[in-house]
N, C-alpha and C. Protein backbone atom coordinates (compact mmCIF):
# COMPACT_ATOMS: atom_id res chain seq x y z
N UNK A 1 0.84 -1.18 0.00
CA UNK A 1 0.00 0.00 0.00
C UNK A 1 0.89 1.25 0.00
N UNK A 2 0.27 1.83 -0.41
CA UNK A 2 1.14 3.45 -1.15
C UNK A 2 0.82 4.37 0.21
N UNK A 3 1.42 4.65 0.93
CA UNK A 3 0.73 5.98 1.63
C UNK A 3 1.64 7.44 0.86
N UNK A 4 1.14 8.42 1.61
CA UNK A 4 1.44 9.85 1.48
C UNK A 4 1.58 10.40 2.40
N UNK A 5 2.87 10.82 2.89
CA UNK A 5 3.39 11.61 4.15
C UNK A 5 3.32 13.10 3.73
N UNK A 6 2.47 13.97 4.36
CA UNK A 6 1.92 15.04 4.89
C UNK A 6 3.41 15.62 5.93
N UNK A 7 3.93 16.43 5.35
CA UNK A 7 4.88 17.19 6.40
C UNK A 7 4.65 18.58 6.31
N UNK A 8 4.31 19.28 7.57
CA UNK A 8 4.60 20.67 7.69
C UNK A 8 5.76 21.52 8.64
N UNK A 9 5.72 22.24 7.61
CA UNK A 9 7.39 22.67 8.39
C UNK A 9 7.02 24.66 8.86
N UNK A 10 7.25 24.09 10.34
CA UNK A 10 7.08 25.28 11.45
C UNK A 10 8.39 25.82 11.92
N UNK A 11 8.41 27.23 11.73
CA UNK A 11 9.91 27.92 12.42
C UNK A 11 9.14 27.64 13.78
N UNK A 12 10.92 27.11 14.03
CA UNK A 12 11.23 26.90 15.96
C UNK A 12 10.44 27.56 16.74
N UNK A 13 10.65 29.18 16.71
CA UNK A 13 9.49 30.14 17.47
C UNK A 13 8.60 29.47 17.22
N UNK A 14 7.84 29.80 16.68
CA UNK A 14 6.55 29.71 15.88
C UNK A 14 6.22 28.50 16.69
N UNK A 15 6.89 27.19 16.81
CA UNK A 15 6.52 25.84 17.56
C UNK A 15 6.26 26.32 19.08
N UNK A 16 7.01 27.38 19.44
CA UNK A 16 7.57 27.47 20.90
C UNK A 16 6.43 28.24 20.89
N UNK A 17 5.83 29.06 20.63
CA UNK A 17 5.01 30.09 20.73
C UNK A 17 3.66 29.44 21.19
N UNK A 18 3.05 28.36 19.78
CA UNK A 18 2.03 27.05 19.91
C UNK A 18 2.11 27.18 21.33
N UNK A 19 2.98 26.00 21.46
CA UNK A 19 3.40 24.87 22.84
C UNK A 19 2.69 25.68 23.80
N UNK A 20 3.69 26.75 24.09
CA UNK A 20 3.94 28.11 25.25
C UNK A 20 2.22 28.27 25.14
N UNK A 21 1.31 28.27 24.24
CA UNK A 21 0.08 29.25 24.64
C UNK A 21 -1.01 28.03 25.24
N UNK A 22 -0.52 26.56 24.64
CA UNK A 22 -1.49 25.86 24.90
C UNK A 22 -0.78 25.42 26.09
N UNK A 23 -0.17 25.36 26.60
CA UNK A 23 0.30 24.94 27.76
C UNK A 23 -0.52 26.10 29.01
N UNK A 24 -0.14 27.30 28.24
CA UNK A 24 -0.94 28.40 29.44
C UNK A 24 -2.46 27.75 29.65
N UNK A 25 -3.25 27.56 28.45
CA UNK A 25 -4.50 27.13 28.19
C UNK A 25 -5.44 26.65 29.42
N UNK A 26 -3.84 25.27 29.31
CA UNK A 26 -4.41 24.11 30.09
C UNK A 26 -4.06 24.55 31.60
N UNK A 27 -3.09 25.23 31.48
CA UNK A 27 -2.73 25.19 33.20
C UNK A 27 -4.04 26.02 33.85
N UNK A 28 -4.33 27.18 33.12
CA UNK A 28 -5.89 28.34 33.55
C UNK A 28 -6.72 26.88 33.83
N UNK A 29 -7.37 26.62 32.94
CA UNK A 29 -8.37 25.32 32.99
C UNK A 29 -7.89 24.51 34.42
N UNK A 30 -6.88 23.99 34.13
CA UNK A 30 -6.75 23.20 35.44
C UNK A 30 -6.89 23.66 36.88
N UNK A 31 -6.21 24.92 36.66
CA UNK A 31 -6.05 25.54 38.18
C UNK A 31 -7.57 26.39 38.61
N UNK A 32 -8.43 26.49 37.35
CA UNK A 32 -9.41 26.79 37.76
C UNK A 32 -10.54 25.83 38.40
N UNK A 33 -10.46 24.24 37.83
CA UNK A 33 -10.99 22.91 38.89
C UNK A 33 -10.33 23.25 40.00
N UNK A 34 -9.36 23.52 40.51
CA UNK A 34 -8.43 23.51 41.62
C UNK A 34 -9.27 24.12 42.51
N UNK A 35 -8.84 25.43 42.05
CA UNK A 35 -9.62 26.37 43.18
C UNK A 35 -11.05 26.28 43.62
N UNK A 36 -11.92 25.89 42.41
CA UNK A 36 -13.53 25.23 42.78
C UNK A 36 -13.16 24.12 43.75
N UNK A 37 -12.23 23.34 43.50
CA UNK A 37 -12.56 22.13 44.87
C UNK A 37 -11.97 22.85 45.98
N UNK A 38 -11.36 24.02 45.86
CA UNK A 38 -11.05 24.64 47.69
C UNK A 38 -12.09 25.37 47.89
N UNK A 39 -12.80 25.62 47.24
CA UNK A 39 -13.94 26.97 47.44
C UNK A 39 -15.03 26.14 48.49
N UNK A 40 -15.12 26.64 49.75
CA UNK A 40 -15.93 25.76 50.45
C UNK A 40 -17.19 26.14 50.22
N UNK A 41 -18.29 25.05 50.50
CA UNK A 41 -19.27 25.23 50.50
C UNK A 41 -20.23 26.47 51.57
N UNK A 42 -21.39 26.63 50.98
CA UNK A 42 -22.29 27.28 51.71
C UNK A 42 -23.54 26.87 51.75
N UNK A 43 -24.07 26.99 53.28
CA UNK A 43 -25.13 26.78 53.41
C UNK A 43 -26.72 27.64 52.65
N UNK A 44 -27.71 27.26 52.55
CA UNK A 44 -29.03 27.83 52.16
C UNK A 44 -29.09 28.84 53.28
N UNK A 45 -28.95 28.64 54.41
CA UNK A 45 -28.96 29.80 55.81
C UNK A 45 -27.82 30.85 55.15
N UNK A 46 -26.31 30.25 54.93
CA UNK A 46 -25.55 31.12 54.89
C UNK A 46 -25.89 32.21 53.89
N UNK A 47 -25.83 31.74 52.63
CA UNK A 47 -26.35 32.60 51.29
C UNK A 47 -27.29 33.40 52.08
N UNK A 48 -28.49 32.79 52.54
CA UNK A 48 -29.53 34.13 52.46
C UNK A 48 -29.44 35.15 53.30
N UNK A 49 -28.24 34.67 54.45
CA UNK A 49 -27.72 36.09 55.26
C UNK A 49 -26.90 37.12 54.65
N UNK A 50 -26.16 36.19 53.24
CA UNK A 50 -24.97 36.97 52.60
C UNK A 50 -25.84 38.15 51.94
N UNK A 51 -26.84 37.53 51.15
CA UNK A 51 -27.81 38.19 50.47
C UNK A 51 -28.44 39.29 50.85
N UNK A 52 -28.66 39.04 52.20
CA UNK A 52 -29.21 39.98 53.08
C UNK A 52 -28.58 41.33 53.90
N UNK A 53 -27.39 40.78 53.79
CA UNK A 53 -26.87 41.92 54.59
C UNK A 53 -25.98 42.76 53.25
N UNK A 54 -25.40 41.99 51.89
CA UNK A 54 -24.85 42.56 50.75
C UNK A 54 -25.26 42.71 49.83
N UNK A 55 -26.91 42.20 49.66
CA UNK A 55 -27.75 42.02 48.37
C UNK A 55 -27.08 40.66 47.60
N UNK A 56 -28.20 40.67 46.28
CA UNK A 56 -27.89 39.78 45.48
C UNK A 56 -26.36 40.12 44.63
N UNK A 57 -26.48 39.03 43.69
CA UNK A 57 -25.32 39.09 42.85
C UNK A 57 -25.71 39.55 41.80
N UNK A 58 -24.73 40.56 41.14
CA UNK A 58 -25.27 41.47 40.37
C UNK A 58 -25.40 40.07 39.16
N UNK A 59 -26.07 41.26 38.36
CA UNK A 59 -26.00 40.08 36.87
C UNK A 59 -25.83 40.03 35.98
N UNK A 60 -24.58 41.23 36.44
CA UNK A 60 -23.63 41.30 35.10
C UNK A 60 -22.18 40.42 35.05
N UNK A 61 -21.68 39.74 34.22
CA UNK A 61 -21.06 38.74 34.21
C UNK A 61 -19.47 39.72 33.26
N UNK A 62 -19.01 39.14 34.75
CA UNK A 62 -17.32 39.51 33.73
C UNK A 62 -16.70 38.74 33.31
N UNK A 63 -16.68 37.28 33.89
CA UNK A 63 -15.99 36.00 33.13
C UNK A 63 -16.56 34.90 33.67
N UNK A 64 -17.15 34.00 32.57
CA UNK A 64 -17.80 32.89 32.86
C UNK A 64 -17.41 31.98 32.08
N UNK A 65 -16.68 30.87 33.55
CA UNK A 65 -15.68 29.12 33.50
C UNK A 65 -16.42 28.20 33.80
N UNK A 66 -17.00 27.37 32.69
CA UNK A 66 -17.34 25.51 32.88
C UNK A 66 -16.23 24.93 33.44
N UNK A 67 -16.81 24.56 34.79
CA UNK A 67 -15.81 23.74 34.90
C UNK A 67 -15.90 22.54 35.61
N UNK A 68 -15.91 21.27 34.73
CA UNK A 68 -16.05 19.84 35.12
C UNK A 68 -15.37 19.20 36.06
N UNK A 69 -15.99 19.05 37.59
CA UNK A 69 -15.40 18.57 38.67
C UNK A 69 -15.46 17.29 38.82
């Protein structure tokens, strides 16, 4: 069988640059599960005192993370 090798050719930077951004990617992603599993819980009592004494949460959104625990 005949195949066909597909080569692409990337300057060094250019590889390092890739690597370097997806590496940042993953580490944000990861360290953001992280910190959700330290974030302790709150009670239904607690919230509605938080609520109460600071109001609700506004509902405007500055950055919003899925993140699969």
């Amino acid at each position: 069988m005949n195949e066909i090798m597909n080569t692409i050719t990337i300057p060094k930077k250019e590889l390092k640059m890739i690597i370097r951004e997806s590496v940042r990617e993953i580490f944000e992603q990861e360290s953001t599960k992280f910190r959700a599993l330290l974030m302790p819980a709150v009670s239904q009592n607690e919230q509605e005192d938080i609520e109460k004494r600071y109001g609700g949460p506004s509902r405007k959104v500055m950055k919003s993370i899925d993140a699969n625990i």
